[in-house]
N, C-alpha and C. Protein backbone atom coordinates (compact mmCIF):
# COMPACT_ATOMS: atom_id res chain seq x y z
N UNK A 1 -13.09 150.57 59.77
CA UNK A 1 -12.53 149.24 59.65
C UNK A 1 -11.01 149.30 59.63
N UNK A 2 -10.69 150.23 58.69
CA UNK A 2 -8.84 150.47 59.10
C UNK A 2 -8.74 151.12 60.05
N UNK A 3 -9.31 151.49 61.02
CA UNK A 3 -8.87 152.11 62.77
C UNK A 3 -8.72 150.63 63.16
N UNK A 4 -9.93 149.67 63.12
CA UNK A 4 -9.72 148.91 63.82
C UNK A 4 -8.58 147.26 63.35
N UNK A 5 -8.18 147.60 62.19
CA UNK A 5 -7.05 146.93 62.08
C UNK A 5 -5.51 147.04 62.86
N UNK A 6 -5.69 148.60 62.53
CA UNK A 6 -4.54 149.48 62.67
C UNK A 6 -4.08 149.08 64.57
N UNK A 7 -5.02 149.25 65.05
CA UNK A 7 -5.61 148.96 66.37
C UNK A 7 -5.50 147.75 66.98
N UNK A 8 -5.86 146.44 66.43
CA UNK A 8 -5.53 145.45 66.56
C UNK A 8 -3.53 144.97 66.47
N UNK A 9 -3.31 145.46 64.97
CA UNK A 9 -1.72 145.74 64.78
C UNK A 9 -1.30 145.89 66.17
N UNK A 10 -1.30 147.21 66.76
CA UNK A 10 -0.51 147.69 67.71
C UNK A 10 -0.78 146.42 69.01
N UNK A 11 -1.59 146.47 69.15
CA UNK A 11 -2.27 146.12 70.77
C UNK A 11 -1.20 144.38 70.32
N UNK A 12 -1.19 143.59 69.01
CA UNK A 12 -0.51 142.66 68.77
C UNK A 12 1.02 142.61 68.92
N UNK A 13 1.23 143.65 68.26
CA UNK A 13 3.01 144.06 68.33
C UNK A 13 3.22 144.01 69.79
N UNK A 14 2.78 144.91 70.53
CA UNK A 14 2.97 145.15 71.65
C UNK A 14 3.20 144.44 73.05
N UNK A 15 1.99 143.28 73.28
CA UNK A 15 2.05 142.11 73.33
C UNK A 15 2.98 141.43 73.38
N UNK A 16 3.06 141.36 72.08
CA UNK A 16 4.45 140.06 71.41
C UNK A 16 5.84 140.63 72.00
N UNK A 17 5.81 142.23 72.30
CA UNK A 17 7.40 142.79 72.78
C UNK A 17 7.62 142.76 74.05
N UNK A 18 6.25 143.25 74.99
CA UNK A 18 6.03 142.50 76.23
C UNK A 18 6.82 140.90 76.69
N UNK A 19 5.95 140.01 75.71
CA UNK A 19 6.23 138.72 75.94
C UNK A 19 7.52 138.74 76.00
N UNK A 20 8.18 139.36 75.15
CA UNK A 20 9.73 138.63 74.62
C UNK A 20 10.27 139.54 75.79
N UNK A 21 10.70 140.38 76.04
CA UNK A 21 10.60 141.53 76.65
C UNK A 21 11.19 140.33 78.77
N UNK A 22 10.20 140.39 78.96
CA UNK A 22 9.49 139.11 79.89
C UNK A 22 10.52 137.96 79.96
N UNK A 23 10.48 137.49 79.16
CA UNK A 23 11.05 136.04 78.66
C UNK A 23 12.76 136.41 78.60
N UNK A 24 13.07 137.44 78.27
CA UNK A 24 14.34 137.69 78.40
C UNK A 24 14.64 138.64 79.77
N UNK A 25 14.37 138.64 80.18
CA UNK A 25 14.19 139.25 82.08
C UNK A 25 15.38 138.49 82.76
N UNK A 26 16.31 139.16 83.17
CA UNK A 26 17.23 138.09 84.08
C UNK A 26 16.06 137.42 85.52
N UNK A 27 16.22 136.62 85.22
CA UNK A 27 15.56 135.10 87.22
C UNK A 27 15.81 136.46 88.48
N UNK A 28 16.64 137.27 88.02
CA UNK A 28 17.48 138.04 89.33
C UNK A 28 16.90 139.54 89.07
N UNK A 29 16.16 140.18 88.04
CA UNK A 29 15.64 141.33 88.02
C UNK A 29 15.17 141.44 89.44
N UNK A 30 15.40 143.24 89.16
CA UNK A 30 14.48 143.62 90.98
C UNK A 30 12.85 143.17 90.71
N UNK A 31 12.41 142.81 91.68
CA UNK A 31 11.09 142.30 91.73
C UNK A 31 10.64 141.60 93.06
N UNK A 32 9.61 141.23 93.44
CA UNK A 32 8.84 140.96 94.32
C UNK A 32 8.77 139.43 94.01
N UNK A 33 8.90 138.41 94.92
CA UNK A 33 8.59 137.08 94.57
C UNK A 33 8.63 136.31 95.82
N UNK A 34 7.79 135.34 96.55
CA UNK A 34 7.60 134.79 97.40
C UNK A 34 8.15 133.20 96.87
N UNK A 35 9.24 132.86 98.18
CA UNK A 35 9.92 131.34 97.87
C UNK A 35 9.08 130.53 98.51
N UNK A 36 9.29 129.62 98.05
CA UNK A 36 8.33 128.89 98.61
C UNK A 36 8.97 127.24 99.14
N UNK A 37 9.93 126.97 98.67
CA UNK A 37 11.26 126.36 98.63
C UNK A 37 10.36 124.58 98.25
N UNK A 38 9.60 124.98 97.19
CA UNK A 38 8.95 123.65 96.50
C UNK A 38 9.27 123.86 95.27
N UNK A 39 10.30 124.45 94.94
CA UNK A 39 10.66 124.49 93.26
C UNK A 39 12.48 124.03 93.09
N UNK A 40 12.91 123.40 94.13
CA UNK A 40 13.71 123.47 94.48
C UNK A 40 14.46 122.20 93.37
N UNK A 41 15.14 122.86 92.02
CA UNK A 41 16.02 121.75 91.09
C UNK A 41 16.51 120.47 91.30
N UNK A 42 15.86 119.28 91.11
CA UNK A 42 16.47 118.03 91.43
C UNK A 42 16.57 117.93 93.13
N UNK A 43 15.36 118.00 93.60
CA UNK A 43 15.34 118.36 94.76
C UNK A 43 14.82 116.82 95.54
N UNK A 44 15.32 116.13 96.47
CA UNK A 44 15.23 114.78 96.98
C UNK A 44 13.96 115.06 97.82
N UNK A 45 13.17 113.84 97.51
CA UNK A 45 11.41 113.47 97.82
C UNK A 45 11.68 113.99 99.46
N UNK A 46 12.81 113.48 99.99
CA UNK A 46 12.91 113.58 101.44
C UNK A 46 13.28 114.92 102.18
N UNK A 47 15.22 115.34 101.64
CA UNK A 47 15.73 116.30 102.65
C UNK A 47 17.06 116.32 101.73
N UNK A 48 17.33 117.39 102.12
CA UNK A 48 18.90 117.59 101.47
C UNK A 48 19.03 119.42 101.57
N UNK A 49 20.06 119.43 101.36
CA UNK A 49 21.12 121.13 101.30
C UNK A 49 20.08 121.93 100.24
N UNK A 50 19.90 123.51 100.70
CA UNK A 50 19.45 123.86 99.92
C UNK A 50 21.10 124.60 98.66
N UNK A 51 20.19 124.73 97.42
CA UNK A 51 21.48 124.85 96.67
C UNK A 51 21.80 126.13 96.99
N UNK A 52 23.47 126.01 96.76
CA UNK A 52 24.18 127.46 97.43
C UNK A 52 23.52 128.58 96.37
N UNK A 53 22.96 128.41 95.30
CA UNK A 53 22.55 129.82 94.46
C UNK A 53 21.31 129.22 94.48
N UNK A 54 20.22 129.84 95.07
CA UNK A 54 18.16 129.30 94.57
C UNK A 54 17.76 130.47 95.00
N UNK A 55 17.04 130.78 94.04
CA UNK A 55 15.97 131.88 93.82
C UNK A 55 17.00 133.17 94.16
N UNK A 56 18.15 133.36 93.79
CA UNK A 56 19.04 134.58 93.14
C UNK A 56 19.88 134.71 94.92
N UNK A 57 19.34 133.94 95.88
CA UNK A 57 20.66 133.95 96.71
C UNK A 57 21.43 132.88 96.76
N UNK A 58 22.50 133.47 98.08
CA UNK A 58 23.05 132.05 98.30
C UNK A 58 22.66 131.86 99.39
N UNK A 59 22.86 130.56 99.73
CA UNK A 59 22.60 130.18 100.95
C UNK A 59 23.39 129.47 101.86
N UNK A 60 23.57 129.41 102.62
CA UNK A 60 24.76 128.82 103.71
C UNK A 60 24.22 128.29 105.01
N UNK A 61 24.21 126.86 104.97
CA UNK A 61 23.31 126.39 106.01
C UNK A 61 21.88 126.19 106.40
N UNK A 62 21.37 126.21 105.00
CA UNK A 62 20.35 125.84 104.59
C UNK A 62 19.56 124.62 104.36
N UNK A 63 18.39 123.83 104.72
CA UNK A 63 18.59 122.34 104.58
C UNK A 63 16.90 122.20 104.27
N UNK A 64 16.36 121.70 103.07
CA UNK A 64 14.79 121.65 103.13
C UNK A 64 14.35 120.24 103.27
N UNK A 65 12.93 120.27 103.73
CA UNK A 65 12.70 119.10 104.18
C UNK A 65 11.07 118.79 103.38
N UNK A 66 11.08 117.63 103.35
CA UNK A 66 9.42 117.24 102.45
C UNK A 66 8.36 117.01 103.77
N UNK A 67 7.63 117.90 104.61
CA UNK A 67 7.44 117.62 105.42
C UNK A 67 6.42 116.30 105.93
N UNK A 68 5.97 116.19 104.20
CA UNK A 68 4.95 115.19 104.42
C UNK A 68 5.73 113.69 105.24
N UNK A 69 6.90 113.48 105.20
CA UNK A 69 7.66 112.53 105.50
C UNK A 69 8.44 112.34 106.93
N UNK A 70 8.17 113.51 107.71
CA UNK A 70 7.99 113.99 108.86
C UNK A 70 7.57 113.80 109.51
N UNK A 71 7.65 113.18 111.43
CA UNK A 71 6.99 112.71 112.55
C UNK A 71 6.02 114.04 112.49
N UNK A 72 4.65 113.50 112.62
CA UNK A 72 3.77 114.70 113.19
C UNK A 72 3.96 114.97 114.55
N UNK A 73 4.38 114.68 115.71
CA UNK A 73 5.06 115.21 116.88
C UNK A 73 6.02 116.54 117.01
N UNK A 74 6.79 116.23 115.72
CA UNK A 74 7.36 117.94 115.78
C UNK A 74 6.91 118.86 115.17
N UNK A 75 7.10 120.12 115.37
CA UNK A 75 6.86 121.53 115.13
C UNK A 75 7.24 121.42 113.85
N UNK A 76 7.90 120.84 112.96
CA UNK A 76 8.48 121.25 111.33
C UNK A 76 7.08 121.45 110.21
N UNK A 77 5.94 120.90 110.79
CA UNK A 77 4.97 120.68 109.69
C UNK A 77 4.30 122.28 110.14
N UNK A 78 4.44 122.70 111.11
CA UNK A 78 3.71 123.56 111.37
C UNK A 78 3.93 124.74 110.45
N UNK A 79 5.17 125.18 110.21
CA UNK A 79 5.60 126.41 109.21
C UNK A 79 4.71 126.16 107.79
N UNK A 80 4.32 124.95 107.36
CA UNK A 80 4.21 124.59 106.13
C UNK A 80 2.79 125.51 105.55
N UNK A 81 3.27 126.30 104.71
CA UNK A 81 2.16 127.21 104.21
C UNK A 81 1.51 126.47 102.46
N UNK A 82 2.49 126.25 101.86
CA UNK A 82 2.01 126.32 100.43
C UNK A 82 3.30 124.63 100.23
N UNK A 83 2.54 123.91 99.25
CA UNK A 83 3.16 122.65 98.61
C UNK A 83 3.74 121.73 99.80
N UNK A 84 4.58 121.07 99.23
CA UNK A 84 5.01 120.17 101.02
C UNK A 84 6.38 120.10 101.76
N UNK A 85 7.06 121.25 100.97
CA UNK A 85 8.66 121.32 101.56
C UNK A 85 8.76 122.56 102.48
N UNK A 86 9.47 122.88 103.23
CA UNK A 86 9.80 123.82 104.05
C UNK A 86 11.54 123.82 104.00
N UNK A 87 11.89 125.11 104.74
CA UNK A 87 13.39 125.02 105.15
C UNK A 87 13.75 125.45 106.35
N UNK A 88 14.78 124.58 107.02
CA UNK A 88 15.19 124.59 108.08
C UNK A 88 16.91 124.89 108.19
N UNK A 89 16.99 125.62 109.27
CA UNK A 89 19.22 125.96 109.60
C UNK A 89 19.78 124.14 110.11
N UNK A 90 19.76 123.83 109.19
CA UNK A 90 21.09 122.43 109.20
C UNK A 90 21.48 122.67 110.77
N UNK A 91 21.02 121.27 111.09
CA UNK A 91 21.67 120.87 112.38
C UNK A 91 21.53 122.21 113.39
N UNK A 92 20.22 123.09 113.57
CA UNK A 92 20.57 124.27 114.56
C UNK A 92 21.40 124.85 114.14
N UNK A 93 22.26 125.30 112.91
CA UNK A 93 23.57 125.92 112.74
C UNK A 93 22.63 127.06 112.31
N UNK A 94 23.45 128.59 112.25
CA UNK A 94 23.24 129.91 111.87
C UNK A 94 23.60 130.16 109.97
N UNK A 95 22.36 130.17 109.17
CA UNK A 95 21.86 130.25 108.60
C UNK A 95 21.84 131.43 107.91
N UNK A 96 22.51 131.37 106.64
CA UNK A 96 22.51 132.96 105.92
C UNK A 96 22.07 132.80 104.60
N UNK A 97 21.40 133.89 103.87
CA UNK A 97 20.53 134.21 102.93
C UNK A 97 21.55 135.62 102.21
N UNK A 98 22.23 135.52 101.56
CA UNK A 98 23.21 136.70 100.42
C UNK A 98 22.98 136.40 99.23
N UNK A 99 22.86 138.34 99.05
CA UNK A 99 22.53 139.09 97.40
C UNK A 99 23.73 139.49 97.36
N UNK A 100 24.89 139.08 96.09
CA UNK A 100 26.00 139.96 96.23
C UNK A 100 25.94 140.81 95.89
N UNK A 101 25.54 140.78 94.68
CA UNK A 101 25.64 142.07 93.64
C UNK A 101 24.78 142.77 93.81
N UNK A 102 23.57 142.60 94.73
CA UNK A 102 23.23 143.99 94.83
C UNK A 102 21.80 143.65 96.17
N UNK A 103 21.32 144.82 96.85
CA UNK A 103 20.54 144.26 97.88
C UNK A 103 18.77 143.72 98.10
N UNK A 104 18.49 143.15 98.95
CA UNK A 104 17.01 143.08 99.10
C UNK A 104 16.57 143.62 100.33
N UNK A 105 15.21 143.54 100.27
CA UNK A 105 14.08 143.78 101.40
C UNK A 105 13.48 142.59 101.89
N UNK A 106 13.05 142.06 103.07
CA UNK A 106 12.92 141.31 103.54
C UNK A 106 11.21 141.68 103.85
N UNK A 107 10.08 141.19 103.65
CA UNK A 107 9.20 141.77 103.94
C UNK A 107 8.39 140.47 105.14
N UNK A 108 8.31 139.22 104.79
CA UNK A 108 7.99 138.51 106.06
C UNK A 108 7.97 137.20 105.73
N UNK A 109 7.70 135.93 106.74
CA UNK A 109 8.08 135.05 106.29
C UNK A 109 6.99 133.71 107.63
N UNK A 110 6.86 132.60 107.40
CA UNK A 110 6.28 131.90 108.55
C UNK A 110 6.91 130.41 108.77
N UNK A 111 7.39 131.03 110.41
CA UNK A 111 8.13 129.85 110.85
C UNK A 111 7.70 129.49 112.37
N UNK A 112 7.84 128.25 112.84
CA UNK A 112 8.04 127.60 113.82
C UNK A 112 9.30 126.75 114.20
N UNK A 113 9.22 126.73 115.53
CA UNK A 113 10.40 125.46 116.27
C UNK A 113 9.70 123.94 116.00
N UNK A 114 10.94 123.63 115.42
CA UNK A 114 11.22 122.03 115.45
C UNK A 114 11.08 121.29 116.69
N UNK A 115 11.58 121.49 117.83
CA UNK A 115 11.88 120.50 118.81
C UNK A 115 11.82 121.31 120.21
N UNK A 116 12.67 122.42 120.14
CA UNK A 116 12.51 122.93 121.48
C UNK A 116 11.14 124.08 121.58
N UNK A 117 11.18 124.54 122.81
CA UNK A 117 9.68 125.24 123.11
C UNK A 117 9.68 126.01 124.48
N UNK A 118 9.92 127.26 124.54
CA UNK A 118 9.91 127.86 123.18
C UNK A 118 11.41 128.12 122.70
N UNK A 119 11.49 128.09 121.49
CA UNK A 119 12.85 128.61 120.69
C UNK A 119 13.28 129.97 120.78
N UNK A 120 13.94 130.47 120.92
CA UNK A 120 14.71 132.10 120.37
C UNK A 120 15.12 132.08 118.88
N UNK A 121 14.82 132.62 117.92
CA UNK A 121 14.87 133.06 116.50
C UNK A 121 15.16 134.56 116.86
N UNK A 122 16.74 134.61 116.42
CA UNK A 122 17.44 135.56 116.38
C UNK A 122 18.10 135.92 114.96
N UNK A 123 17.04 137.14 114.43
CA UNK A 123 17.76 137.71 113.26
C UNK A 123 18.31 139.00 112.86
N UNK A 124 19.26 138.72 111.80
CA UNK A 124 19.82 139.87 111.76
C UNK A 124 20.02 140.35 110.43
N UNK A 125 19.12 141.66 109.96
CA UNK A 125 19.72 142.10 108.64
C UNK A 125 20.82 143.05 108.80
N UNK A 126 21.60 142.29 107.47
CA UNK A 126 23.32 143.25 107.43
C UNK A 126 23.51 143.95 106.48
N UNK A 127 23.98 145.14 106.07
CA UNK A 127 24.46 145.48 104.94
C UNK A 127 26.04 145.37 104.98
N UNK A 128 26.24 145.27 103.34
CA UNK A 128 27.70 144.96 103.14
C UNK A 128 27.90 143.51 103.83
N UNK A 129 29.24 143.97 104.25
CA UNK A 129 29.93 142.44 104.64
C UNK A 129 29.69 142.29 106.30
N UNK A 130 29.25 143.13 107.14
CA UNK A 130 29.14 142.85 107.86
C UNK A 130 28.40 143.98 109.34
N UNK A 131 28.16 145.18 108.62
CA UNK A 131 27.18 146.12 109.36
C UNK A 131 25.46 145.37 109.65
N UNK A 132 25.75 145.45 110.70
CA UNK A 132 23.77 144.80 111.54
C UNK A 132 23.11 146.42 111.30
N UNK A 133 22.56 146.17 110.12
CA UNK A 133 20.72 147.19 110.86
C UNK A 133 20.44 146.96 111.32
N UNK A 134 19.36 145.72 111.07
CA UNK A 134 18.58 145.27 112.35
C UNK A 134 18.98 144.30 112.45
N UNK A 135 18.44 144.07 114.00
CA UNK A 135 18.27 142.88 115.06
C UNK A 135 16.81 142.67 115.93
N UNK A 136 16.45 141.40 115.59
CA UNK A 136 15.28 141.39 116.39
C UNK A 136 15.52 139.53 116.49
N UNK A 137 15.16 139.81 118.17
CA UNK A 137 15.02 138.25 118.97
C UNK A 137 13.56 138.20 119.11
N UNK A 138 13.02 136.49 118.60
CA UNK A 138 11.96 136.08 118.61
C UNK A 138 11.69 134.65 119.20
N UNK A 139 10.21 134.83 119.84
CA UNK A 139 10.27 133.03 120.11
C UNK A 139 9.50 132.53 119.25
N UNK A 140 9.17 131.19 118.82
CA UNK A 140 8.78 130.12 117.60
C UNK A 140 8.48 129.25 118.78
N UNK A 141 7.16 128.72 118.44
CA UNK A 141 6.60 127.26 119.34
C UNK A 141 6.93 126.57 118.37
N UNK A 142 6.78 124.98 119.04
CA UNK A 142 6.72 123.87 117.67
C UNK A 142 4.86 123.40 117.63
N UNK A 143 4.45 124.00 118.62
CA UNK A 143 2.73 123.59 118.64
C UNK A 143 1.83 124.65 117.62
N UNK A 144 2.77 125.92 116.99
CA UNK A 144 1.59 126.87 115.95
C UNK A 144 2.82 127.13 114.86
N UNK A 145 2.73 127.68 114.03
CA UNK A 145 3.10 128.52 113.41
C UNK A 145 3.26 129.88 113.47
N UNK A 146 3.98 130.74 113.39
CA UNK A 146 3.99 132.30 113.82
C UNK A 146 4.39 133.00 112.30
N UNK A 147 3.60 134.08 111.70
CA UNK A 147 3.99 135.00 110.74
C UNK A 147 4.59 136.01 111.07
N UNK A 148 6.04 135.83 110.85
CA UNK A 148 6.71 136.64 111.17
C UNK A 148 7.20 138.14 110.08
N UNK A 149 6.66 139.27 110.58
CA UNK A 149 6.70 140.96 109.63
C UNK A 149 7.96 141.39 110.12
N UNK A 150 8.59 141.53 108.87
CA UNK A 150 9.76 142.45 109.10
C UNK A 150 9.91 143.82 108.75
N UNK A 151 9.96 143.92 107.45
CA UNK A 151 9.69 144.81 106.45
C UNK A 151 11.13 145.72 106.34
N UNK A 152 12.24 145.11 106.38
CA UNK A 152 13.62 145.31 106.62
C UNK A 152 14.15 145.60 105.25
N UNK A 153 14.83 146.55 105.02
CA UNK A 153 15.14 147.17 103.47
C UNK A 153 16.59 147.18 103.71
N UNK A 154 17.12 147.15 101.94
CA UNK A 154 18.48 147.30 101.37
C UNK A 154 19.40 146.23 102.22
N UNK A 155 19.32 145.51 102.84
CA UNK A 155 20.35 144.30 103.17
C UNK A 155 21.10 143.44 101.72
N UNK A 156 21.89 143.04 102.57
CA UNK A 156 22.66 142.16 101.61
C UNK A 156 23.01 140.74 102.12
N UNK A 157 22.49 140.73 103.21
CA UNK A 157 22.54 139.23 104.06
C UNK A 157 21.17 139.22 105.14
N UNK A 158 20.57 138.33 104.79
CA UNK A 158 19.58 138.26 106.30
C UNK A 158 20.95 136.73 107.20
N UNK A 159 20.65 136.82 108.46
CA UNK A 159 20.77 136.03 109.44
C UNK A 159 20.25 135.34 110.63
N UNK A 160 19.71 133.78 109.98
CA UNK A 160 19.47 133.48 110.99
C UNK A 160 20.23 132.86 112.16
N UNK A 161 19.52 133.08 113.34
CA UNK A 161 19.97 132.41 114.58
C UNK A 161 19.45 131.72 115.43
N UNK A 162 19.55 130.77 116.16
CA UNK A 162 18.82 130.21 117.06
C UNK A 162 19.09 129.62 118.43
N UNK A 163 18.76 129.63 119.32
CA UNK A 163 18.81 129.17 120.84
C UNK A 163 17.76 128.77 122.00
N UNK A 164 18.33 128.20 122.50
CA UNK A 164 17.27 128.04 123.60
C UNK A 164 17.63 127.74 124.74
N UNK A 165 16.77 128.45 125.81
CA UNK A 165 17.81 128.95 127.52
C UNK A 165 17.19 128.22 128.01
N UNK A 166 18.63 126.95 128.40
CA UNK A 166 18.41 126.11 130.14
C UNK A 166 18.14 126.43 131.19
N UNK A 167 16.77 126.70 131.64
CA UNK A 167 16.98 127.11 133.04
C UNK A 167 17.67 126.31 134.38
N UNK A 168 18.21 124.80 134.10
CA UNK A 168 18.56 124.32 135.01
C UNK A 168 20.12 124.68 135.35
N UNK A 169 20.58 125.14 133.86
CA UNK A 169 22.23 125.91 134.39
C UNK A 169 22.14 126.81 133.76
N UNK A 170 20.92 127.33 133.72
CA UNK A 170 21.32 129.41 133.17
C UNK A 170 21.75 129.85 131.75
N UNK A 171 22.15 128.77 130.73
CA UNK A 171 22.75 128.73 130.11
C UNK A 171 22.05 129.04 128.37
N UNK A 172 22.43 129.82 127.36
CA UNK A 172 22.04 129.88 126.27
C UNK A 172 22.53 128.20 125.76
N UNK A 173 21.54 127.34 125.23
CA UNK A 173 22.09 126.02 124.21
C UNK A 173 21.69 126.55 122.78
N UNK A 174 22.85 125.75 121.97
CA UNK A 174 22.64 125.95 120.78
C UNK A 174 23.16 124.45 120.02
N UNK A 175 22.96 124.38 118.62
CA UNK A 175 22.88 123.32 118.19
C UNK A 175 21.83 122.44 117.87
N UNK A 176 21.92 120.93 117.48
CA UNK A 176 21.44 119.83 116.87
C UNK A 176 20.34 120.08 117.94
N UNK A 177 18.68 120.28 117.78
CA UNK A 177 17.64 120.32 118.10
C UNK A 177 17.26 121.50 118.72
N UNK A 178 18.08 122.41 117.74
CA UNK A 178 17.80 124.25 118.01
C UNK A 178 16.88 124.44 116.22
N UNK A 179 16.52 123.43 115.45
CA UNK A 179 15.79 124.17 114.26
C UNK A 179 14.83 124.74 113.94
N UNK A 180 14.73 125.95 113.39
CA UNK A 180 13.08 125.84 112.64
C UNK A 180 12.83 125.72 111.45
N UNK A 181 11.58 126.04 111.52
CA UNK A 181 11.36 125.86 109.94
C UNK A 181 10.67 127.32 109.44
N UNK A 182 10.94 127.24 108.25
CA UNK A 182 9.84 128.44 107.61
C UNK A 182 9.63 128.36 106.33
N UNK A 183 7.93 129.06 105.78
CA UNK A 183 7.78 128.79 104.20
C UNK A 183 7.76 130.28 104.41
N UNK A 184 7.13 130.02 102.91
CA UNK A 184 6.51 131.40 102.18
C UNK A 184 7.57 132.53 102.84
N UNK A 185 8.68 132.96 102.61
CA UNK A 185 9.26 134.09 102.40
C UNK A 185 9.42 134.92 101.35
N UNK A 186 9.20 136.00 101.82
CA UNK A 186 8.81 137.19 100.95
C UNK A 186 9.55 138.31 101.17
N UNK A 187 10.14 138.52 99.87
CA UNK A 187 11.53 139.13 99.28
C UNK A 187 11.26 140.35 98.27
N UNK A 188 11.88 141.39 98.19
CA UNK A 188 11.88 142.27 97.07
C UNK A 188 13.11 142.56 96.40
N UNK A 189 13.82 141.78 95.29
CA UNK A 189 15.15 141.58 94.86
C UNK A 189 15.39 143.75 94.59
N UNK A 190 16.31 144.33 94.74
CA UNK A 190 15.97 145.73 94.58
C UNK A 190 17.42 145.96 93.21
């Protein structure tokens, strides 16, 4: 009977140091966590900027959208994996994701084109301020969704990009109806 007090004691203490333990964890510890960009602070029913610091980056050119509020004609609903917001690069603009203080892994993420078809999704993980590891060009329909695997380590910036080639003048376009969208990204803060 005193083993199993004694026993209980510990397994309680322990617990309780866990918990606290937990609870005092910096938001930014290394760890594994999928965004989902539906937790997003004082976040408008409709559309708005994502905030320059959410979920331990920053973001620059970032813009989420409630997709439920969305023409079903475009590709934006398609990315939508989990709850009803997604995020999209503001106006077709190039789109960055920075850890300053220290780097992540990029492990994968699911996006589609907004408007054009097919899109080029051009990304780039950087270390530091401005060295490319990788680069990889992709196309995005606005008619499916695509899960896109990276599995890209120690960056300190992902980059997105986007375009789409005129064949009537040869030409890369970029800009206002170059967006996509994407949920569920999946990150390993390191």
């Amino acid at each position: 009977m005193t083993t199993m007090k004694v026993s209980t004691y510990v397994s309680t203490q322990t617990s309780q140091l866990t918990t606290q333990m937990i609870s005092t964890m910096s938001p930014c510890a290394a760890r594994f966590m999928t965004i989902t960009f539906d937790d997003i602070i004082n976040a408008s029913s409709v559309q708005g900027a994502v905030p320059s610091f959410y979920r331990c980056f920053n973001w620059v050119n970032g813009w989420y959208a409630n997709v439920t509020g969305l023409p079903t004609s475009n590709g934006f609903r398609r990315a939508l994996v989990s709850g009803a917001y997604i995020i999209l690069n503001r106006n077709g603009t190039s789109m960055n994701m920075t850890q300053n203080n220290s780097s992540f892994n990029v492990h994968s993420f699911v996006a589609s084109a907004a408007y054009e078809d097919p899109l080029h999704l051009l990304l780039k993980g950087i270390r530091g301020t401005s060295t490319v590891v990788y680069q990889q060009d992709l196309l995005v329909n606005t008619s499916y969704a695509r899960t896109i695997t990276l599995n890209w380590f120690n960056l300190t910036t992902l980059n997105f990009q986007t375009y789409s080639y005129d064949t009537v003048y040869y030409q890369n376009v970029t800009g206002l109806g170059q967006q996509f969208s994407m949920d569920n990204l999946n990150v390993t803060l390191n």
